[in-house]
Protein backbone atom coordinates (compact mmCIF):
# COMPACT_ATOMS: atom_id res chain seq x y z
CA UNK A 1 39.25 35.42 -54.15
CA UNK A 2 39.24 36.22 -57.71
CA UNK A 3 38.29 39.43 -59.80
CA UNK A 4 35.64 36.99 -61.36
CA UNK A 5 34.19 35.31 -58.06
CA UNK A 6 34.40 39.01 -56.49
CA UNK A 7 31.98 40.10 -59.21
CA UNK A 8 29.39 37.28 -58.09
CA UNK A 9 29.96 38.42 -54.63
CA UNK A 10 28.34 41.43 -55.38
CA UNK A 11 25.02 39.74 -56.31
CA UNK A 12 24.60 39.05 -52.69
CA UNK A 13 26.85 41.44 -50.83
CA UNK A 14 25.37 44.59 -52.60
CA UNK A 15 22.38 46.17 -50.04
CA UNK A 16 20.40 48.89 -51.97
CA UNK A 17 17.78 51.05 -50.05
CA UNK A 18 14.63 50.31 -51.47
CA UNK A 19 11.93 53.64 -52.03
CA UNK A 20 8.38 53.38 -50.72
CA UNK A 21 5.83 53.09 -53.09
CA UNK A 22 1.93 53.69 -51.84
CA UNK A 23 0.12 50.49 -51.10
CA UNK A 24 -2.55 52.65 -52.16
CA UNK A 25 -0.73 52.45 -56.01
CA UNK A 26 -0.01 48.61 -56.29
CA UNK A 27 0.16 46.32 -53.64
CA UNK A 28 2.43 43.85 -55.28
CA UNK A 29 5.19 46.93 -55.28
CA UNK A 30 7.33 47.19 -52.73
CA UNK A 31 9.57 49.63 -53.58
CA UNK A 32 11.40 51.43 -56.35
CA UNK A 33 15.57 50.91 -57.47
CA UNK A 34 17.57 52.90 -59.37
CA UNK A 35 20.12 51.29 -61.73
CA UNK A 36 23.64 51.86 -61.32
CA UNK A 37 26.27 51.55 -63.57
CA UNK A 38 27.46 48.05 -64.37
CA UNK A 39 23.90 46.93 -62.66
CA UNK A 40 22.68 43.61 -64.42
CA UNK A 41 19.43 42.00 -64.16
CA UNK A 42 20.30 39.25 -62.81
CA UNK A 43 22.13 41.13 -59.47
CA UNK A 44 19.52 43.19 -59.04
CA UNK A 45 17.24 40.50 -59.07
CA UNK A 46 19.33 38.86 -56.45
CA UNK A 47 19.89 41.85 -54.36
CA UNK A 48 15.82 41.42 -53.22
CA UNK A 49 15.72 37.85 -53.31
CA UNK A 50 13.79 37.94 -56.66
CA UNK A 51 13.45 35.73 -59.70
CA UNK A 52 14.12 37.48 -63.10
CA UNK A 53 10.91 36.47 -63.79
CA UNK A 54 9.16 38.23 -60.90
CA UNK A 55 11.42 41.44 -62.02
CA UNK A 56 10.70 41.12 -65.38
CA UNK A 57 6.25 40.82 -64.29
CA UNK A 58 6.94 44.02 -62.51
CA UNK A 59 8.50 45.57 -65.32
CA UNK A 60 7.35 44.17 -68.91
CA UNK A 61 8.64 47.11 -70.80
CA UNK A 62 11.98 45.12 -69.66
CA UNK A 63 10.37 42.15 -71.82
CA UNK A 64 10.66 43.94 -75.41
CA UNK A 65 13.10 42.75 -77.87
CA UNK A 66 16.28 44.35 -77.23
CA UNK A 67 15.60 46.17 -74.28
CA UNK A 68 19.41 47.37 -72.27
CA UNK A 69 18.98 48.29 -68.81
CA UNK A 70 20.27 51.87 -68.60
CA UNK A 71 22.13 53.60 -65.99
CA UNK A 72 19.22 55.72 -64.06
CA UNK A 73 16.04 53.38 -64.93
CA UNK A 74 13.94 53.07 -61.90
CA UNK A 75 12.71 49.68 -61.46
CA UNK A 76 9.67 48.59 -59.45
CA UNK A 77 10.68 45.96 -56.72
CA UNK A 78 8.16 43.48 -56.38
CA UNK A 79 7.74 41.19 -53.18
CA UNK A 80 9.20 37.71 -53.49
CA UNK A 81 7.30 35.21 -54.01
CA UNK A 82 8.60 32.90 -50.70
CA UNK A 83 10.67 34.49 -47.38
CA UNK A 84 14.54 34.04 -47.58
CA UNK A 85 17.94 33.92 -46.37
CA UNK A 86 21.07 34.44 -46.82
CA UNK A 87 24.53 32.65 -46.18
CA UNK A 88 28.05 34.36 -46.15
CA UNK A 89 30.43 33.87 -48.11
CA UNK A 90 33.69 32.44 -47.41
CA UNK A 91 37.07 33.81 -48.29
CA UNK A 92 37.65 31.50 -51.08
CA UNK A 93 34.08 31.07 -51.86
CA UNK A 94 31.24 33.04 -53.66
CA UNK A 95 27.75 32.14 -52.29
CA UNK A 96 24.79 32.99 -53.46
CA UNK A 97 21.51 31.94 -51.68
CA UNK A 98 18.06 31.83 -53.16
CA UNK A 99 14.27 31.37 -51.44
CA UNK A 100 15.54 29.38 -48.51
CA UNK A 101 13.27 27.54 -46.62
CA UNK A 102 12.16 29.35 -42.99
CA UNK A 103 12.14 25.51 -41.65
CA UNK A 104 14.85 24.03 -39.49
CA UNK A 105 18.26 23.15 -41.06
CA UNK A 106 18.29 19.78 -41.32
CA UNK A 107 21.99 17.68 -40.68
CA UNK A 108 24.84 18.18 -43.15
CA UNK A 109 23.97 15.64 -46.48
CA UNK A 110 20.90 13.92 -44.80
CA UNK A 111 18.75 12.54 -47.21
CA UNK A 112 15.45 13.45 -45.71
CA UNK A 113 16.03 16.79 -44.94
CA UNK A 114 17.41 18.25 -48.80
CA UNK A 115 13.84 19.09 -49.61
CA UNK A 116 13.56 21.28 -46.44
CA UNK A 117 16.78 23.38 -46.64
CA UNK A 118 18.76 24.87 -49.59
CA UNK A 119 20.84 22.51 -51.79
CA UNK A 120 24.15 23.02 -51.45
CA UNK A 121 26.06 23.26 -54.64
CA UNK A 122 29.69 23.72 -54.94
CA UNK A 123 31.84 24.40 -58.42
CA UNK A 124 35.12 23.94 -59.00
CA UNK A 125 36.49 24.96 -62.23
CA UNK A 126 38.76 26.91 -63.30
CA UNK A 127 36.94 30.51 -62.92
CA UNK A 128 39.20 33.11 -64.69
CA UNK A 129 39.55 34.91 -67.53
CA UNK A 130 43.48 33.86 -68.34
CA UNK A 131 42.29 31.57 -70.94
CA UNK A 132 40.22 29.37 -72.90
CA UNK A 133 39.60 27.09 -70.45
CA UNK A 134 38.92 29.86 -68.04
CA UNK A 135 36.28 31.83 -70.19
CA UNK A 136 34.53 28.61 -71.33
CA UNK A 137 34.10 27.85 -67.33
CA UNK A 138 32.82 30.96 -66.63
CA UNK A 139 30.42 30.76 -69.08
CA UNK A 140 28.66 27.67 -67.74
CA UNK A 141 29.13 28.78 -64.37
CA UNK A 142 26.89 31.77 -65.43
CA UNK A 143 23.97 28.54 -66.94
CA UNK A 144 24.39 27.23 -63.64
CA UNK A 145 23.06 30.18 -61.75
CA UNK A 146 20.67 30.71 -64.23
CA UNK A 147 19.57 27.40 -63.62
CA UNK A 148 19.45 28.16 -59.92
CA UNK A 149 17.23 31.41 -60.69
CA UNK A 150 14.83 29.45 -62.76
CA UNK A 151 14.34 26.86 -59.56
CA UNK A 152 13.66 29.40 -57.24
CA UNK A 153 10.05 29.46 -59.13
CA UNK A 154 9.50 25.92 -57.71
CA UNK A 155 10.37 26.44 -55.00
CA UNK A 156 13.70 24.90 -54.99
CA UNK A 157 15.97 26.96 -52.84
CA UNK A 158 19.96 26.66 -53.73
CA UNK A 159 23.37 28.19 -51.60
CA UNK A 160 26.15 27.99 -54.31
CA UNK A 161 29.64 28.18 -53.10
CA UNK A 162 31.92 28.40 -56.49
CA UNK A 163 36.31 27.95 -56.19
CA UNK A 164 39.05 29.13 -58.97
CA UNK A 165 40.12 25.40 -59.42
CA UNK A 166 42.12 27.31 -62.15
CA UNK A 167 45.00 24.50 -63.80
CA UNK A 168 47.84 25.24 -61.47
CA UNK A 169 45.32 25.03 -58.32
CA UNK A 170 45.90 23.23 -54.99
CA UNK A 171 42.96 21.19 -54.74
CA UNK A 172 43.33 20.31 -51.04
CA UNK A 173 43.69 23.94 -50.14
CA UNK A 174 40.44 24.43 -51.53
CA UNK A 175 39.19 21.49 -49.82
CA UNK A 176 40.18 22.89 -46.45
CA UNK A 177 37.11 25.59 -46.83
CA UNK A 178 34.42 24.43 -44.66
CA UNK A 179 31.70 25.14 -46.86
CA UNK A 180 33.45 22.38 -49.12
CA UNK A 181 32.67 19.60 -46.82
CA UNK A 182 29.01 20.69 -46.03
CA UNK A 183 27.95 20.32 -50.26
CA UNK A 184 25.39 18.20 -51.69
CA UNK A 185 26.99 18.32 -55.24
CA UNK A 186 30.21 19.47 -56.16
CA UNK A 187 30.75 20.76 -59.96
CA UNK A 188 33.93 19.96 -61.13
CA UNK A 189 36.50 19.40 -61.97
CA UNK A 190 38.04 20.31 -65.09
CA UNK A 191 41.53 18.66 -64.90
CA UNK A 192 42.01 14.93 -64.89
CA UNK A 193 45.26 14.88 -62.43
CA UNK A 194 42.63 17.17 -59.69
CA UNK A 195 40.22 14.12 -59.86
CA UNK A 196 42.34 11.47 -57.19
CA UNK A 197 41.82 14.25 -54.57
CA UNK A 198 38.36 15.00 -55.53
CA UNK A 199 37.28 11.63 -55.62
CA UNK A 200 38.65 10.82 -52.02
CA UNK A 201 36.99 14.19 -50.84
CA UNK A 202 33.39 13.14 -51.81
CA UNK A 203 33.65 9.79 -50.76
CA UNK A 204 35.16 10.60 -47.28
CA UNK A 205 31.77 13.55 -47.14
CA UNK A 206 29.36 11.61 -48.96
CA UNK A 207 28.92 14.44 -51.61
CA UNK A 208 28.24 13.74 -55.22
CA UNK A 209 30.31 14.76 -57.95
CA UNK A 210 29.54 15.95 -61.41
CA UNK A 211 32.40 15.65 -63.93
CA UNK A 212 30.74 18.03 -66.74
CA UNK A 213 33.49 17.57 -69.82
CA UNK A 214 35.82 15.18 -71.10
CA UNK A 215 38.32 14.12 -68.51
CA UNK A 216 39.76 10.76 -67.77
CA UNK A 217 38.32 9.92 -64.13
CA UNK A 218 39.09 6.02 -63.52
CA UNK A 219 38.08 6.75 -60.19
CA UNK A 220 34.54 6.48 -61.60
CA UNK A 221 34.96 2.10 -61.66
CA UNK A 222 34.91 2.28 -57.97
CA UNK A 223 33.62 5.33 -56.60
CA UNK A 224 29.94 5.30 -56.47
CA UNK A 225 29.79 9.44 -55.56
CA UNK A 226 30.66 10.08 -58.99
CA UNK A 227 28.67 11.41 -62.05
CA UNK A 228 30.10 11.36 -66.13
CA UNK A 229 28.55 13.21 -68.72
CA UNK A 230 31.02 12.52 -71.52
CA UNK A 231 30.70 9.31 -73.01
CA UNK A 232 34.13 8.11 -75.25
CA UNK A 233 34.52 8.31 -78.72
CA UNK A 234 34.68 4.60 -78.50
CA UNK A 235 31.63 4.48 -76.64
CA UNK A 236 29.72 7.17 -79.39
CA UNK A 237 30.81 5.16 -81.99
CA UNK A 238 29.99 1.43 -80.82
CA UNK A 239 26.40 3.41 -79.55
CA UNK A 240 25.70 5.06 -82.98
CA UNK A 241 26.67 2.06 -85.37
CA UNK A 242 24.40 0.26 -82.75
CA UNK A 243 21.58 2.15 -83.44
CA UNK A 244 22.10 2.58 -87.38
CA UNK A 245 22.03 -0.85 -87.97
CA UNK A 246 18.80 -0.43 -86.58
CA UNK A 247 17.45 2.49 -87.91
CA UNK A 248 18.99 1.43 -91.72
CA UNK A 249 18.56 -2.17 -91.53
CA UNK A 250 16.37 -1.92 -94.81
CA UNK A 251 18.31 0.30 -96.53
CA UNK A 252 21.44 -0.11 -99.10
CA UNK A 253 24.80 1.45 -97.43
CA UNK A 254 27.10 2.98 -99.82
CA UNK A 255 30.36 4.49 -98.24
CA UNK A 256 31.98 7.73 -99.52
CA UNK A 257 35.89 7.66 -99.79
CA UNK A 258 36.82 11.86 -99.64
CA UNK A 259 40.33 11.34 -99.92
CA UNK A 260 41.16 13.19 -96.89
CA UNK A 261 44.33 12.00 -95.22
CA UNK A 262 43.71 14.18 -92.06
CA UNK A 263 40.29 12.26 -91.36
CA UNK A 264 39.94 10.48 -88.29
CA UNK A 265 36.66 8.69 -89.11
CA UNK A 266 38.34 5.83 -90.40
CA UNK A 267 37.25 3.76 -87.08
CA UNK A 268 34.11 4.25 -87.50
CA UNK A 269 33.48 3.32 -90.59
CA UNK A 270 35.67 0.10 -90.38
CA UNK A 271 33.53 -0.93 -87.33
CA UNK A 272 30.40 -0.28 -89.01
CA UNK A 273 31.82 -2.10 -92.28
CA UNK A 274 32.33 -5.22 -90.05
CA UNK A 275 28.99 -5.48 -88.54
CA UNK A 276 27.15 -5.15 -91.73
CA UNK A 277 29.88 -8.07 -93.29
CA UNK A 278 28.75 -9.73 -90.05
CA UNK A 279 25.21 -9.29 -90.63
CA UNK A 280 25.32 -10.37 -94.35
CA UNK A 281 24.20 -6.98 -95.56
CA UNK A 282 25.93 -5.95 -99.41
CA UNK A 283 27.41 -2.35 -99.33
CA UNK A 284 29.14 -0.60 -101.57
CA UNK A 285 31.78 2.15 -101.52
CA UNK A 286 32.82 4.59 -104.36
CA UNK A 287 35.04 7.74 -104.33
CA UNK A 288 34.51 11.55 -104.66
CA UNK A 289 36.34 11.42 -107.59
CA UNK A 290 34.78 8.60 -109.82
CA UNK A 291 33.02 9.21 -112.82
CA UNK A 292 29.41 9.49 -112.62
CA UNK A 293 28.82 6.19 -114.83
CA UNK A 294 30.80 4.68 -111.59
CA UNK A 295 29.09 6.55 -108.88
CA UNK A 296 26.05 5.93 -109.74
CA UNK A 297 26.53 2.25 -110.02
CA UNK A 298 26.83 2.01 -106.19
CA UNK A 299 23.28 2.92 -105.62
CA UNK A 300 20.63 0.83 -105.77
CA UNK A 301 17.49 1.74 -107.62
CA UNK A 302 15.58 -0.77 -105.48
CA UNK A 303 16.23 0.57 -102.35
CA UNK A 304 16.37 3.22 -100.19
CA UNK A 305 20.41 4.32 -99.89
CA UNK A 306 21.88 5.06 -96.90
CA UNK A 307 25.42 7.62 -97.24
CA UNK A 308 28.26 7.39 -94.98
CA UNK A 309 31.41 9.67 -95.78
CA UNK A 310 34.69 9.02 -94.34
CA UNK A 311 35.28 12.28 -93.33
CA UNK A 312 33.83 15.12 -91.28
CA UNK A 313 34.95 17.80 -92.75
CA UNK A 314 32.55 20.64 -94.28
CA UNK A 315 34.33 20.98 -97.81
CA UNK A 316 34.21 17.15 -98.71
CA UNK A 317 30.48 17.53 -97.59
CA UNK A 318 29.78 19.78 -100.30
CA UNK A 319 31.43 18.11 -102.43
CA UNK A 320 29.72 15.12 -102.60
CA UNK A 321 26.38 17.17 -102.40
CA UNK A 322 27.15 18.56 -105.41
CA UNK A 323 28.02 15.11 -106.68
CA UNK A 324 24.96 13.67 -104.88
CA UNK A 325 22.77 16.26 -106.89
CA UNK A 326 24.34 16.28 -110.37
CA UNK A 327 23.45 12.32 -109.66
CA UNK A 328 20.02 12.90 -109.16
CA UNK A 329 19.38 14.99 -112.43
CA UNK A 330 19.96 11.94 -114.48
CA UNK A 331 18.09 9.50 -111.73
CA UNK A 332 15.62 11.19 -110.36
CA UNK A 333 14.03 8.36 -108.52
CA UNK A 334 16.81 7.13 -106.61
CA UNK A 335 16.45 7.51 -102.96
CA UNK A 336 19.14 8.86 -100.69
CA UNK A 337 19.18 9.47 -97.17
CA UNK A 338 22.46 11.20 -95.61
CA UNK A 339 24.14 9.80 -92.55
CA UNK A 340 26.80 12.15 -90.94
CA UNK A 341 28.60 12.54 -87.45
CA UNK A 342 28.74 15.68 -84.96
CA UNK A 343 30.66 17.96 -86.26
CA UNK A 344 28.40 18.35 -89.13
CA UNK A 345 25.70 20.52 -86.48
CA UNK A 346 28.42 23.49 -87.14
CA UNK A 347 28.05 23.25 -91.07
CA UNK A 348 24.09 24.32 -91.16
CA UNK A 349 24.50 27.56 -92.55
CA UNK A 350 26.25 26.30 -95.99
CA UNK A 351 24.37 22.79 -95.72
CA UNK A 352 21.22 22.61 -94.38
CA UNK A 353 19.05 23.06 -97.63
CA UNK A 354 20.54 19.58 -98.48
CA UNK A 355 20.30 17.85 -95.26
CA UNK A 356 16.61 18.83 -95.15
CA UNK A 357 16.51 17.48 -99.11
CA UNK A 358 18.39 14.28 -98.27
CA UNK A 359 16.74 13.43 -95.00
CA UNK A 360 19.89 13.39 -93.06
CA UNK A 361 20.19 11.41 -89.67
CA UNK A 362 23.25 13.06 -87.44
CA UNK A 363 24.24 11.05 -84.30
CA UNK A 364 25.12 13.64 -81.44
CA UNK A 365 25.31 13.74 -76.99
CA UNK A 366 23.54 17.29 -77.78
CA UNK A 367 21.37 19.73 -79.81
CA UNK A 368 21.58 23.17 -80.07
CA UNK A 369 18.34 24.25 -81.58
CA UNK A 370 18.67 28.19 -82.30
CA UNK A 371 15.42 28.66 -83.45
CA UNK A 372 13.10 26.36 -80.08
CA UNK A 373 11.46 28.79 -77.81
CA UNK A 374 13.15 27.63 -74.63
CA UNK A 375 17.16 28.13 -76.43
CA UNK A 376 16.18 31.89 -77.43
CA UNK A 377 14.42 32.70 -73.45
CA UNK A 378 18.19 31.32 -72.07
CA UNK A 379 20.03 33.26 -74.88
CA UNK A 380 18.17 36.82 -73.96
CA UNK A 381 18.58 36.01 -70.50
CA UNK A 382 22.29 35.78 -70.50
CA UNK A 383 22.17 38.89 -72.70
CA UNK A 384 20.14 40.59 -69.74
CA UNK A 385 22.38 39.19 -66.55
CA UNK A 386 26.04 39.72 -67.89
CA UNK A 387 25.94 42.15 -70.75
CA UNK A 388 26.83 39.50 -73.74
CA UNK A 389 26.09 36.90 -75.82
CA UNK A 390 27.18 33.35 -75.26
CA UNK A 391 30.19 31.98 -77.24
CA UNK A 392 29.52 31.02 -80.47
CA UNK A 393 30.44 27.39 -79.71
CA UNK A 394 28.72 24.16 -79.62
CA UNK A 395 27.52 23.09 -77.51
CA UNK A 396 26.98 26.76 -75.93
CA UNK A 397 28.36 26.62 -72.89
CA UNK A 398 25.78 28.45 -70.35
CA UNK A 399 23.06 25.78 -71.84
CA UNK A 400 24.68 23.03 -70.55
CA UNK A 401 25.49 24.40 -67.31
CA UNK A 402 21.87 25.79 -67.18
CA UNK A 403 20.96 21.72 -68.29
CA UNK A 404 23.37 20.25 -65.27
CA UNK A 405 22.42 22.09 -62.81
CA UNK A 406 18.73 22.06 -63.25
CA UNK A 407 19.00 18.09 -63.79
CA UNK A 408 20.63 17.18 -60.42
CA UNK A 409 19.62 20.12 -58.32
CA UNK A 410 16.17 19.24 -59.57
CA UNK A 411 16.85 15.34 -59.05
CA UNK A 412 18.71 15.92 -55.77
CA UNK A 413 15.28 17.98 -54.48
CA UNK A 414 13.21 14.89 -54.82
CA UNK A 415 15.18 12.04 -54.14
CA UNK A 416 17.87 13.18 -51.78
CA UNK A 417 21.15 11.55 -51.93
CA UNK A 418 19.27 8.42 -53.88
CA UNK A 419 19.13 10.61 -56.71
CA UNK A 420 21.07 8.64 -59.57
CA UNK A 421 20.01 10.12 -63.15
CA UNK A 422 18.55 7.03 -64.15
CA UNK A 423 15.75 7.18 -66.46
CA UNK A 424 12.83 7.83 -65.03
CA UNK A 425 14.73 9.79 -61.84
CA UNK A 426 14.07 12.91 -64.25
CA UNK A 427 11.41 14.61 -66.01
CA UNK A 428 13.45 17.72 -66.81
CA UNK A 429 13.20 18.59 -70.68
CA UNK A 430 16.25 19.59 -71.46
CA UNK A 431 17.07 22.30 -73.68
CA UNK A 432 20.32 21.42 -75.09
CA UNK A 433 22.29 18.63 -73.63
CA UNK A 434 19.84 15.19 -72.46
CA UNK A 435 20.94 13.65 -69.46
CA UNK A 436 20.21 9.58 -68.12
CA UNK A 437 22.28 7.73 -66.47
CA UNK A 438 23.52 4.17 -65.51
CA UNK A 439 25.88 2.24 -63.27
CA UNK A 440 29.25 1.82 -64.53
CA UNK A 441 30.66 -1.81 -62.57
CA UNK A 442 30.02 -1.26 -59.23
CA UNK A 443 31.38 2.30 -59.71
CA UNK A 444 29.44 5.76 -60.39
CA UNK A 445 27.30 6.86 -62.96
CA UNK A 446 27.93 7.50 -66.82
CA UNK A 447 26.06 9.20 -68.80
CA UNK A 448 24.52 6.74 -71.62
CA UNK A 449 22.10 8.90 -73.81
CA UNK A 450 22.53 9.98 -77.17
CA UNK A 451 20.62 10.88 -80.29
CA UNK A 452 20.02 11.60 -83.57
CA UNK A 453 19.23 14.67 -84.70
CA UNK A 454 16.96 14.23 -87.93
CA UNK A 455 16.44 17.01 -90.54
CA UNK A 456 13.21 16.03 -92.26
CA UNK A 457 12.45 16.74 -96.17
CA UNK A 458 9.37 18.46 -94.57
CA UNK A 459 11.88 21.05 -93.06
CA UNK A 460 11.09 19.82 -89.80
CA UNK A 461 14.08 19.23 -87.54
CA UNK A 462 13.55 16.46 -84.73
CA UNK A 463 15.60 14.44 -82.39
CA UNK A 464 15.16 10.89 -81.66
CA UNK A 465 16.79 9.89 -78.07
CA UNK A 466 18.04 6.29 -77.19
């Protein structure tokens, strides 16, 4: 076992006498803990078989902006809010049970019986702190188990066994752990050249797989165990020019050239470029560098204008804002709407005065919204449970494994093993990363959804799914 899946161990291995408190005091109390170093939230929490939430009602001066748990604070422990129990952990496992049901176990990946036992979640990816890869992993392993805290409020009771499928791993090694077998959902994996044993593993056990990043699984055309998230860049692009054309089909395209040589958006814009031709709709195109007698002659003054750039990047974005609003001193009434790609969500602190001013429309598989209610809960959360902030990456990764888990384990509660992620299977709000899925061939299940995220002249940022 790793130094990393040692640490989760403790959440469950750690037993802490609890001190009496008088029933005659507060009922609710059953007993007092004090904090240890390295103590987190989140373990203690564990350690009684509590959500943070039912820690954090006991305690609210734990609720105040900032707040550190500090070696020597003495915590009330409440009583749960459902009996539990626990299952061991395997040598190459960490396990970590929460609110299990007191009813009888029912068979190994029946249907019926998911709602009357603990889901049984298994993750394999690469666990370490070595490198990137490693650290990223960890981090959404740390979403998932918030996501499995979170559940335990509904009732929804999960046993997570997690393995270092680290780069250099033997996957059937791995396998060979019994608790492997017994899983409803296996997490994983990172690696494309892991995914031919994987894929006969869950097929042989009748377990379903979650491939959570961008790997190429072709086992997914015949393997109806298996879940995608990511979605091509083929696929993005055929989807968002799909969905422009109907979003813009009144509106006068002009297209950017930004004379950057290292841009890769050149596909894009030649496939949208042949659908309008197709369509019959004029467009023009200018250049960064043209004069603005020139530029401006590619706009139309009778219609709204729709901007594409050819590039990504954030310097070639400000410079044709600045272009874009030297334009609009001398014609004022023209009317320009901005239409960008992904990458452009990382650019908001030097841009996003203008995409507010020029309505812009960016197509994305996810939203990180720093400012929504439900983002800044998971972000102080994760501060509380491991002692640091999330990577400043986006997507973050703890949100989406927070976002996967509580999808399927939430799905996989209700339906059983006919849980699909098609729409409708779901009524999870998600707070980064949308999930709905469909049937690829006769295969598995890709994940189809994506969006644009709209930044409104009214300040107002929104998201429109399809």
């Amino acid at each position: 076992m790793t130094r990393l899946l040692r640490y989760f161990s403790l959440f469950v291995m750690l037993f802490v006498a609890v001190g009496v408190v008088s029933a005659q005091e507060d009922e609710s109390i059953r007993g007092l803990h004090q904090v240890k170093r390295k103590e987190t939230i989140f373990g203690i929490s564990r350690m009684y078989d509590l959500t943070i939430e039912e820690l954090l009602e006991a305690n609210p001066e734990m609720k105040a902006p900032g707040y550190e748990l500090k070696k020597g604070t003495m915590l009330k422990i409440p009583y749960p809010g459902k009996t539990s129990a626990s299952s061991p952990s395997s040598p190459s496992s960490s396990s970590i049970s929460s609110n299990a049901s007191n009813a009888s176990p029912a068979s190994p990946n029946s249907s019926a019986g998911i709602a009357d036992r603990p889901i049984r979640l298994g993750v394999m990816l690469p666990l370490h702190d070595i490198n990137g890869d490693g650290r990223r992993m960890v981090e959404y392993y740390r979403g998932v188990l918030m996501a499995c805290d979170s559940l335990k409020k509904l009732g929804i009771s999960v046993d997570v066994h997690a393995w270092n499928a680290a780069e250099d791993a033997n996957i059937p090694q791995l396998l060979t752990d019994p608790a492997a077998a017994n899983c409803d959902l296996i997490i994983g994996p990172l690696y494309s050249k892991q995914m031919d044993v994987m894929s006969d593993f869950v097929a042989k056990h009748d377990i379903q797989l979650l491939i959570p990043f961008s790997i190429n699984a072709p086992q997914l055309v015949d393997n109806r165990h298996i879940f995608q998230v990511y979605q091509t860049p083929t696929e993005q692009n055929e989807s968002a020019i799909t969905h422009f054309l109907q979003k813009f089909k009144d509106y006068h395209p002009v297209f950017i050239d930004c004379n950057d040589s290292t841009s890769r958006k050149g596909t894009f814009t030649a496939s949208l470029r042949r659908q309008l031709e197709q369509r019959g709709i004029t467009y023009n195109l200018t250049n960064l560098k043209s004069e603005e007698s020139n530029f401006v002659k590619a706009f139309s003054t009778t219609q709204p204008n729709v901007v594409i750039l050819n590039t990504g990047r954030s310097p070639e974005l400000g410079i044709a804002f600045s272009k874009i609003n030297g334009m609009k001193v001398n014609h004022p009434d023209l009317d320009i709407t901005m239409f960008g790609y992904t990458e452009w969500l990382m650019y908001t602190k030097t841009h996003l005065d203008n995409f507010y001013k020029y309505n812009t429309f960016i197509p994305s598989v996810f939203y990180y919204n720093p400012v929504s209610p439900a983002t800044q809960r998971l972000q102080q959360k994760y501060r509380w449970n491991f002692h640091a902030d999330m990577m400043n990456a986006l997507p973050r990764f703890a949100i989406t494994g927070f976002d996967h888990a509580y999808f399927f384990l939430r799905g996989l509660h209700k339906y059983g093993k006919f849980f699909n992620g098609s729409a409708g299977t779901s009524s999870y709000p998600h707070v980064q990363t949308p999930l709905v899925f469909e049937r690829y061939g006769n295969g598995g299940m890709r994940n189809k959804t994506m969006m644009f995220v709209h930044y409104r002249p009214d300040m107002v940022i929104e998201t429109i799914r399809f």
